[in-house]
Protein backbone atom coordinates (compact mmCIF):
# COMPACT_ATOMS: atom_id res chain seq x y z
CA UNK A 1 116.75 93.04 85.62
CA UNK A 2 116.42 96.66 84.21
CA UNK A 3 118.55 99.64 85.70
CA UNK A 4 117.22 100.40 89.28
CA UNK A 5 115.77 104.01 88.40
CA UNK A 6 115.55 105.66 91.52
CA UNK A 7 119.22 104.93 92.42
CA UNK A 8 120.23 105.97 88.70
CA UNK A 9 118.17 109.41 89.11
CA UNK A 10 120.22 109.64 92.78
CA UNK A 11 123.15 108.14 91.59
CA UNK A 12 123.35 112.07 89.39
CA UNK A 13 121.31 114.23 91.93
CA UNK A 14 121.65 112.89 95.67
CA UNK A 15 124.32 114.56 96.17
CA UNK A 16 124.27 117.24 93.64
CA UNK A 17 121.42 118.89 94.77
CA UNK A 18 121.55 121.32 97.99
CA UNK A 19 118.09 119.80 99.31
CA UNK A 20 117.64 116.75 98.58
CA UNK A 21 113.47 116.86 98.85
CA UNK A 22 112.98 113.68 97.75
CA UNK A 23 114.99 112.08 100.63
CA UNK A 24 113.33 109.06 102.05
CA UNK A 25 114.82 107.97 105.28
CA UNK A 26 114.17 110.89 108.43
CA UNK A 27 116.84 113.11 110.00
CA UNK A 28 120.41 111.36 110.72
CA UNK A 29 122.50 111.85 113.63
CA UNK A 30 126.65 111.77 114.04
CA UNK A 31 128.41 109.06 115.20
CA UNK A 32 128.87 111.33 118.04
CA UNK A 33 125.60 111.81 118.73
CA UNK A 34 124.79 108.38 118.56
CA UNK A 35 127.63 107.45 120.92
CA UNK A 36 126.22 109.91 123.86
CA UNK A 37 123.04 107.92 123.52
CA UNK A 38 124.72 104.32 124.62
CA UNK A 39 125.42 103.02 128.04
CA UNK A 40 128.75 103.30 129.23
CA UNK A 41 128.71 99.08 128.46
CA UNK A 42 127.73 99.56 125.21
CA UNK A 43 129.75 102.52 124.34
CA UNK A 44 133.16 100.49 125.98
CA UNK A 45 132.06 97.45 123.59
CA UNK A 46 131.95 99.80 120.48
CA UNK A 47 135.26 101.24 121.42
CA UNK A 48 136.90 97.86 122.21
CA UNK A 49 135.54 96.22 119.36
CA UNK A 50 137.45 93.46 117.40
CA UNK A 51 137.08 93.89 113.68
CA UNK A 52 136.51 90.46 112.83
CA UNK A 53 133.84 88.63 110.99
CA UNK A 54 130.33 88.62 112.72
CA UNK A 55 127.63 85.85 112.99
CA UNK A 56 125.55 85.32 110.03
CA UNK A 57 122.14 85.67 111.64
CA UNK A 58 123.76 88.65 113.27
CA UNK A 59 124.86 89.32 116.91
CA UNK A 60 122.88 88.10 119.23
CA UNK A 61 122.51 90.94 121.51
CA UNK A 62 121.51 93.25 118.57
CA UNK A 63 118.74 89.93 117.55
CA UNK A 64 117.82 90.37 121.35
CA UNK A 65 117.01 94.36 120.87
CA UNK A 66 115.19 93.75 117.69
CA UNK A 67 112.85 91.02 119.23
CA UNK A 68 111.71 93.40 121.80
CA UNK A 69 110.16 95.64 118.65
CA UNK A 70 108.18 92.90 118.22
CA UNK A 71 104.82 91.10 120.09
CA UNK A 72 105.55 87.47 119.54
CA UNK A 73 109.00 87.23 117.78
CA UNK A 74 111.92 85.77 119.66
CA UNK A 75 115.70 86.48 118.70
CA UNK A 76 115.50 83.18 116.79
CA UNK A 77 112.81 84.36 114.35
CA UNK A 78 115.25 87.25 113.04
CA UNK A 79 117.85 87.31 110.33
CA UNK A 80 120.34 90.26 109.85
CA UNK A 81 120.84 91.41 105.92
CA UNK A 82 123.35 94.86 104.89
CA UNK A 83 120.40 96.91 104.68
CA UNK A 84 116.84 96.04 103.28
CA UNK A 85 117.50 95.17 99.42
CA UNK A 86 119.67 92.76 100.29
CA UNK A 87 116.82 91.13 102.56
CA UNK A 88 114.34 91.78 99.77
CA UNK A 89 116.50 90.30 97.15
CA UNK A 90 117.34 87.32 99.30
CA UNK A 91 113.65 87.01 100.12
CA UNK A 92 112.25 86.51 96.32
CA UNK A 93 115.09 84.59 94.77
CA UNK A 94 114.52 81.59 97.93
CA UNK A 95 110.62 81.93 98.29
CA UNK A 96 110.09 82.38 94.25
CA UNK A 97 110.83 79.78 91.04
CA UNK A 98 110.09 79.94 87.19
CA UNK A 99 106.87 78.23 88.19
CA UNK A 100 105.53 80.10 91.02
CA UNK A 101 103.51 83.55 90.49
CA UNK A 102 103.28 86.59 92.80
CA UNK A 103 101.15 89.57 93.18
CA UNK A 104 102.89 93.06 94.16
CA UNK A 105 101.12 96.37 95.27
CA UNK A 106 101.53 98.98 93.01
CA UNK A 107 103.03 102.01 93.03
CA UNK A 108 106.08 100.66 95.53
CA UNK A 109 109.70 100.70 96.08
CA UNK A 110 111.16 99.40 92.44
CA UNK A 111 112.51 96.17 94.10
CA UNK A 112 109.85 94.95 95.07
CA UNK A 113 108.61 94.19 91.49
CA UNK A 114 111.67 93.88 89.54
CA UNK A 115 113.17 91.38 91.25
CA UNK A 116 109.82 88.73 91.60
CA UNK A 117 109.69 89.61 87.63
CA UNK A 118 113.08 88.40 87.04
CA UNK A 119 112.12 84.83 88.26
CA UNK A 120 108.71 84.08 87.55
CA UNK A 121 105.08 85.85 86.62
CA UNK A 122 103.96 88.50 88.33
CA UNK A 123 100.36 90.36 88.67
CA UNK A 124 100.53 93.99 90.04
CA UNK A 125 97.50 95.50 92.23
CA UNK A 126 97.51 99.39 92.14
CA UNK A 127 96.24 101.41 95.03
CA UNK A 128 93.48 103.73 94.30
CA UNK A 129 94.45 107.32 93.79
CA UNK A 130 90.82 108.43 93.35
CA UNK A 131 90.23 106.63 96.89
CA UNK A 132 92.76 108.15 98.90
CA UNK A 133 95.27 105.33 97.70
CA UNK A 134 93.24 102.66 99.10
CA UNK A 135 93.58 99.45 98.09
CA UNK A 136 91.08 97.40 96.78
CA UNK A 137 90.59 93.89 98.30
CA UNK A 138 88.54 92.05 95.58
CA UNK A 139 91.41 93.19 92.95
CA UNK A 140 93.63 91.22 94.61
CA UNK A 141 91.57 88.25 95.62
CA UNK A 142 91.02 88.38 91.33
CA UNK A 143 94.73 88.07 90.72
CA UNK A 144 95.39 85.01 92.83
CA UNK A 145 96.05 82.06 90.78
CA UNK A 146 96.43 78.60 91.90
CA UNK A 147 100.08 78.91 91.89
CA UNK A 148 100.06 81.88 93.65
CA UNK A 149 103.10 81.79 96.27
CA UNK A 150 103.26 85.32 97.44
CA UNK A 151 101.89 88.94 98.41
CA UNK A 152 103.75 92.07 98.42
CA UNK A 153 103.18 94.57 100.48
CA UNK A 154 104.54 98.37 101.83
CA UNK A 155 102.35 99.80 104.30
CA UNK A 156 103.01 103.05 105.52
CA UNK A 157 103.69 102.78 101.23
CA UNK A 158 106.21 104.41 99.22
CA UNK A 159 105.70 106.45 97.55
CA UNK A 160 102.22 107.48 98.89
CA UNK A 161 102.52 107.45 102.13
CA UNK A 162 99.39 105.27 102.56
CA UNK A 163 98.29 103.09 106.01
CA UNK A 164 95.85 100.23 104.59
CA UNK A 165 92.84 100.74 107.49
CA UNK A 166 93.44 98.05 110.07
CA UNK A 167 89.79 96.29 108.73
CA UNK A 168 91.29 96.21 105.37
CA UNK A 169 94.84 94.34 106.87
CA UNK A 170 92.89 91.94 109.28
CA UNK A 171 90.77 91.19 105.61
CA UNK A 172 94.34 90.77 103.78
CA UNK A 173 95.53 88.26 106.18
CA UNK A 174 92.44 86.00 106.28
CA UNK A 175 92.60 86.26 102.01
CA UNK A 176 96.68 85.27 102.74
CA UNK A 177 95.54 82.63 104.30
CA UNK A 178 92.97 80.98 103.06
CA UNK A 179 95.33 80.19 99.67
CA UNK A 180 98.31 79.30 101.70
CA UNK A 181 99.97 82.41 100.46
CA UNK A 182 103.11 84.02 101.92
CA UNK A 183 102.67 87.82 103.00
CA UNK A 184 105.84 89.56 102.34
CA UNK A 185 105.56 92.83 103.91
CA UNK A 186 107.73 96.09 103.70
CA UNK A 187 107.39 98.05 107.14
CA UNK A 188 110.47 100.24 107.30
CA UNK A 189 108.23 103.47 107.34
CA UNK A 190 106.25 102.00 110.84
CA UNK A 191 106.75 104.05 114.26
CA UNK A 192 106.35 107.30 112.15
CA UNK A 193 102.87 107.34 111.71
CA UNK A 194 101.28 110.83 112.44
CA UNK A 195 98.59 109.10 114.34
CA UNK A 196 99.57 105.78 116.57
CA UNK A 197 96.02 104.73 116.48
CA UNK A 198 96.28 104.06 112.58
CA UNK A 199 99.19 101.54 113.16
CA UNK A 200 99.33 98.53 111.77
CA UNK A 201 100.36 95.51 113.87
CA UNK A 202 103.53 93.84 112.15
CA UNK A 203 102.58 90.94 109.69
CA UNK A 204 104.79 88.29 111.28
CA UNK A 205 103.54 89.10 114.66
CA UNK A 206 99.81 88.30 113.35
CA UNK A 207 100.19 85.69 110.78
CA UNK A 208 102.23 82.67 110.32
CA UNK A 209 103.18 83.11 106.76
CA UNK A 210 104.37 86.66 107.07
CA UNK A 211 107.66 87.64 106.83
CA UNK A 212 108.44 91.51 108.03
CA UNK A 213 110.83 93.58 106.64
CA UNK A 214 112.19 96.49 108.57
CA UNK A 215 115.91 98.67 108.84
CA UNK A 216 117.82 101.27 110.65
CA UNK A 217 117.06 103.54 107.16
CA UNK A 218 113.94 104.98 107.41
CA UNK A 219 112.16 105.33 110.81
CA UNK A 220 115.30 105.47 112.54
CA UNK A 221 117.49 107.54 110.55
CA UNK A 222 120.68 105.84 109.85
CA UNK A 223 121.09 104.68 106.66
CA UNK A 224 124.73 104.29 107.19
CA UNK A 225 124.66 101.54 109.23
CA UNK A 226 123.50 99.44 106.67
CA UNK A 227 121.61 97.23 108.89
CA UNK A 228 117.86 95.79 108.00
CA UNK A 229 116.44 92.67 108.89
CA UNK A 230 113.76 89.69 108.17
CA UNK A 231 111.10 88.19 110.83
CA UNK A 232 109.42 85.06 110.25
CA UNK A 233 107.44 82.39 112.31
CA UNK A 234 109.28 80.01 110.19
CA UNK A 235 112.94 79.17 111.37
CA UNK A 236 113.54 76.57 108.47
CA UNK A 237 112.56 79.75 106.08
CA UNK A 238 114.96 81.71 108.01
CA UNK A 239 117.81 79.29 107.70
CA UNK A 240 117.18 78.99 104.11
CA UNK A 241 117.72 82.76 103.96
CA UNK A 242 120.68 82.87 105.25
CA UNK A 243 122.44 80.62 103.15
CA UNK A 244 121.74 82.53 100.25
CA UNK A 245 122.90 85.60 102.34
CA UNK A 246 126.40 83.54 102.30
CA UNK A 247 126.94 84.42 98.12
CA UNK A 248 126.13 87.89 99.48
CA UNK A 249 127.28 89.97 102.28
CA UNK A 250 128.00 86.71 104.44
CA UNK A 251 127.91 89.07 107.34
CA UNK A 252 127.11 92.33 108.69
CA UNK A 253 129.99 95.32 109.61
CA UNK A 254 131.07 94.61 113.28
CA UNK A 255 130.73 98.55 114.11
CA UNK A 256 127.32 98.64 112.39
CA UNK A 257 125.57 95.69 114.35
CA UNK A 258 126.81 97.60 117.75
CA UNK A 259 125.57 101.05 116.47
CA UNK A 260 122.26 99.67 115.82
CA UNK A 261 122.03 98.16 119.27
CA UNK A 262 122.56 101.20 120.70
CA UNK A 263 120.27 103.11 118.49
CA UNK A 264 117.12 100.43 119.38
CA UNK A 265 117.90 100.88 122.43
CA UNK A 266 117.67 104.78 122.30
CA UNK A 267 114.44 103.91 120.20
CA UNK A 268 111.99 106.08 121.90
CA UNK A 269 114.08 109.36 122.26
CA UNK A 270 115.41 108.68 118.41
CA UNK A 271 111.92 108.04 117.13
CA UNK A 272 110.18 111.07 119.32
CA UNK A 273 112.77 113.18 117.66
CA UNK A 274 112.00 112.12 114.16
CA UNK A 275 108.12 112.68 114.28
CA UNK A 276 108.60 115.98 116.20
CA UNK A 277 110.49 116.89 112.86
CA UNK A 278 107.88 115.43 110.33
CA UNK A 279 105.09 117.00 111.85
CA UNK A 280 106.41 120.29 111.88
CA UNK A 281 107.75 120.18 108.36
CA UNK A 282 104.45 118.61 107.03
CA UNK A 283 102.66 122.14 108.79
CA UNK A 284 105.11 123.96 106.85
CA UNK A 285 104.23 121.85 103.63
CA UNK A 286 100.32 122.39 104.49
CA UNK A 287 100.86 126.11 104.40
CA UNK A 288 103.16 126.07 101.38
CA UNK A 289 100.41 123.92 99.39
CA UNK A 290 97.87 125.67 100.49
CA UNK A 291 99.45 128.72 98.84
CA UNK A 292 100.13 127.15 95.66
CA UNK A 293 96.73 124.97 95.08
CA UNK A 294 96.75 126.36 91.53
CA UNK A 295 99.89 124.03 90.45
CA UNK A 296 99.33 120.96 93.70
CA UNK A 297 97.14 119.02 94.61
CA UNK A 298 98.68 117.61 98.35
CA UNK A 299 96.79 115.65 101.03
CA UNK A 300 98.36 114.99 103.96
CA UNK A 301 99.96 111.14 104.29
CA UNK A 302 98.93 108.71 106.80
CA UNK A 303 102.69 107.88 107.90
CA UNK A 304 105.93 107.94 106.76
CA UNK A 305 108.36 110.71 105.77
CA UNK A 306 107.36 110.90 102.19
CA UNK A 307 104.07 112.23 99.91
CA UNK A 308 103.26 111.58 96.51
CA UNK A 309 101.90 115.20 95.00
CA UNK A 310 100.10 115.46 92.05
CA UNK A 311 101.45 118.41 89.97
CA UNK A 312 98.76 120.52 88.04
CA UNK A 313 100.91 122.70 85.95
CA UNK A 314 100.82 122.76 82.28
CA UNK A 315 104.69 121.77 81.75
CA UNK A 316 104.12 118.56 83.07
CA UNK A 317 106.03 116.89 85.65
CA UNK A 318 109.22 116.26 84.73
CA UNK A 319 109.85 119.48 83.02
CA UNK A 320 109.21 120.70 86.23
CA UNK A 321 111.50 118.47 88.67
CA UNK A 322 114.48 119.01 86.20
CA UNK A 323 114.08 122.92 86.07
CA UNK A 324 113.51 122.53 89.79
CA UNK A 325 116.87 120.76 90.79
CA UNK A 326 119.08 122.41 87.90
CA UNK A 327 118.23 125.99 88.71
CA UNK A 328 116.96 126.15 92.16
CA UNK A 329 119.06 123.12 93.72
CA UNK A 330 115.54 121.42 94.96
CA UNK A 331 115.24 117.43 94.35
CA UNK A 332 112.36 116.20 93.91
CA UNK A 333 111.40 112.89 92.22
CA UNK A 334 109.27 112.48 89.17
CA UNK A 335 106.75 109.73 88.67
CA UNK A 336 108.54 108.20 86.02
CA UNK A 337 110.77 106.80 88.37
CA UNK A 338 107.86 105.04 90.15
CA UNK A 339 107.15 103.48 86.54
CA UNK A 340 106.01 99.82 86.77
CA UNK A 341 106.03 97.08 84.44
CA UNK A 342 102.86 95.58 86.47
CA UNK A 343 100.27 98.63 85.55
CA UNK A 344 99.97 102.11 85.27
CA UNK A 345 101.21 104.39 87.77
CA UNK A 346 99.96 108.63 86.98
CA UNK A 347 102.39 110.39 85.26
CA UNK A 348 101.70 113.73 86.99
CA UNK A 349 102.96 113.13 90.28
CA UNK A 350 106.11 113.41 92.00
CA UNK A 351 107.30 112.50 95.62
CA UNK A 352 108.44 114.75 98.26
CA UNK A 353 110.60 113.52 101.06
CA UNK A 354 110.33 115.68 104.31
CA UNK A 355 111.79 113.98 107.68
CA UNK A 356 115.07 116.13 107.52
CA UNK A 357 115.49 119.21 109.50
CA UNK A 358 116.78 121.25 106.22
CA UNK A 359 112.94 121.17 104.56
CA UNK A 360 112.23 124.80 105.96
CA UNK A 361 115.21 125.99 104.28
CA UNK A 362 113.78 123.81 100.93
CA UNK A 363 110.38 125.05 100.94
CA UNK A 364 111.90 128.66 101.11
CA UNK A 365 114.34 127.54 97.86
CA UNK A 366 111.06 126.55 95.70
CA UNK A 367 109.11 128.92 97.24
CA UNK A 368 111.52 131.66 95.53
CA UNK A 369 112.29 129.76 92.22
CA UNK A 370 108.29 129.41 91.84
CA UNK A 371 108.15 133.23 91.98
């Protein structure tokens, strides 16, 4: 598989930079913090914890907690990974052989491509940038062959922050399917939607080939915790997961799986906290745009903590992000690093990250290196 470009571009400028305005995941919290949000149960079991080896699957008070994010999914339907690549990668290498073909929606977080591509054929849709990112239905129903085994999906997307309209999703299912097609979809970005009427249900709540993807990264905040997960109708899928998790992680960190507990359980207060933050940075970013229409073009997302901005100065691009970070400390990432091997993806656009409470003190930074 080729270099993983997004963590080779953080991998010299995550850290580096001073704002970090590409960041992905909204506002973290300290251990601290976290710990004044637990009951005084759940705060005595992370402080009396025994450091030992966990459950595969993962605990099954945290599988509990998860379940109850979901409509129709039961602790049984849920598998544990060390974050979401590990779930992704598990997720292609047991559904996907040399002979099977998949179709991935393009642009989209590099995994999600790179990893299908390294087992058998892929076909890559692209979202419309001309339509508001949209994606376009009888694309896709062109690009299924008859050994089509899967769909790929990322809805709110990354980079574009994009919510497929709930017609368009119902319309994806039915296509899913009619072929007997799995429906792998990335929803790490729901429950930060800036309107809660645009949600999208959670594939395997609505469809019994889906398989939803979700972790404590994004929505939540806590990255650190390195804890994602897989639902799925299908136990016997599940199961099959899991053993390949055993060449992996085997298990999850002891400490993590009762963090996340307590964080799910906190849900509402964590997640109230993290759109209170995007919305006011994205006002910020509407003034700041607004300002500077000459060299952006910005639209507001549907969801998510992240944008993908078309840049209209005569530089291009990546002139402009590496000036950007090297002399004014501001990370932002270039389009290249949303290159795909599936299709074209512009080359004038770079993503913005801004669900961290440090983007006022960012827009000021670019604001002043601009002038």
């Amino acid at each position: 598989m080729r270099d993983f470009a997004l963590e080779v571009y953080f991998s010299r400028w995550e850290f580096a930079a001073k704002y970090n305005m590409s960041a992905s995941d909204a506002q973290s919290m300290s251990l601290e913090e976290l710990l004044a949000l637990a009951s005084p149960q759940d705060r005595s079991a992370f402080e009396t914890l025994h450091l030992g080896y966990t459950e595969t699957f993962g605990s099954p008070a945290l599988l509990q907690v998860i379940a109850q994010t979901y409509e129709q999914i039961t602790a049984q339907n849920i598998l544990c990974f060390a974050g979401a690549e590990e779930a992704i990668y598990s997720a292609m290498k047991v559904l996907l052989n040399s002979d099977d073909h998949a179709i991935v929606i393009t642009p989209n977080y590099q995994a999600a491509e790179t990893v299908p591509l390294s087992i058998c054929e892929v076909s890559g849709v692209a979202l419309d940038k001309d339509l508001n990112w949209d994606l376009d239905l009888d694309q896709l129903r062109d690009a299924i062959r008859p050994n089509t085994k899967l769909v790929s999906i990322n809805f709110p997307n990354n980079p574009t922050g994009k919510i497929l309209p709930r017609h368009s999703f119902d319309a994806l299912i039915e296509i899913c399917r009619e072929h007997g097609i799995w429906l792998f979809s990335d929803e790490v970005y729901r429950l930060i939607e800036l309107d809660p009427a645009i949600r999208l249900p959670q594939v395997a709540d609505v469809y019994e080939r889906g398989i939803s993807l979700n972790v404590m990264s994004k929505a939540y905040g806590l990255p650190g915790l390195r804890i994602g997960w897989l639902a799925c109708k299908e136990r016997e899928l599940l199961v099959s997961f899991e053993r390949y998790k055993h060449y992996l992680s085997i298990c999850n960190s002891a400490p993590s799986e009762i963090l996340a507990l307590i964080a799910l359980k906190a849900g509402d207060a964590i997640l109230q906290r993290n759109r209170d933050m995007v919305r006011s940075n994205l006002d910020l970013l509407d003034q700041f745009f607004t300002q500077h229409s000459d060299r952006f073009a910005w639209k507001r997302p549907d969801g998510s903590c992240v944008a993908f901005i078309q840049y209209l100065g005569q530089d291009g691009v990546e002139n402009f992000t590496r000036q950007l970070v090297e002399e004014a400390g501001v990370l932002f990432l270039p389009s290249s690093i949303y290159h795909s091997e599936l299709g074209p993806v512009p080359d004038d656009y770079f993503r913005i990250g801004f669900g961290r409470s440090f983007v006022p003190e960012g827009i000021a930074a670019l604001d002043q290196w601009l002038a």
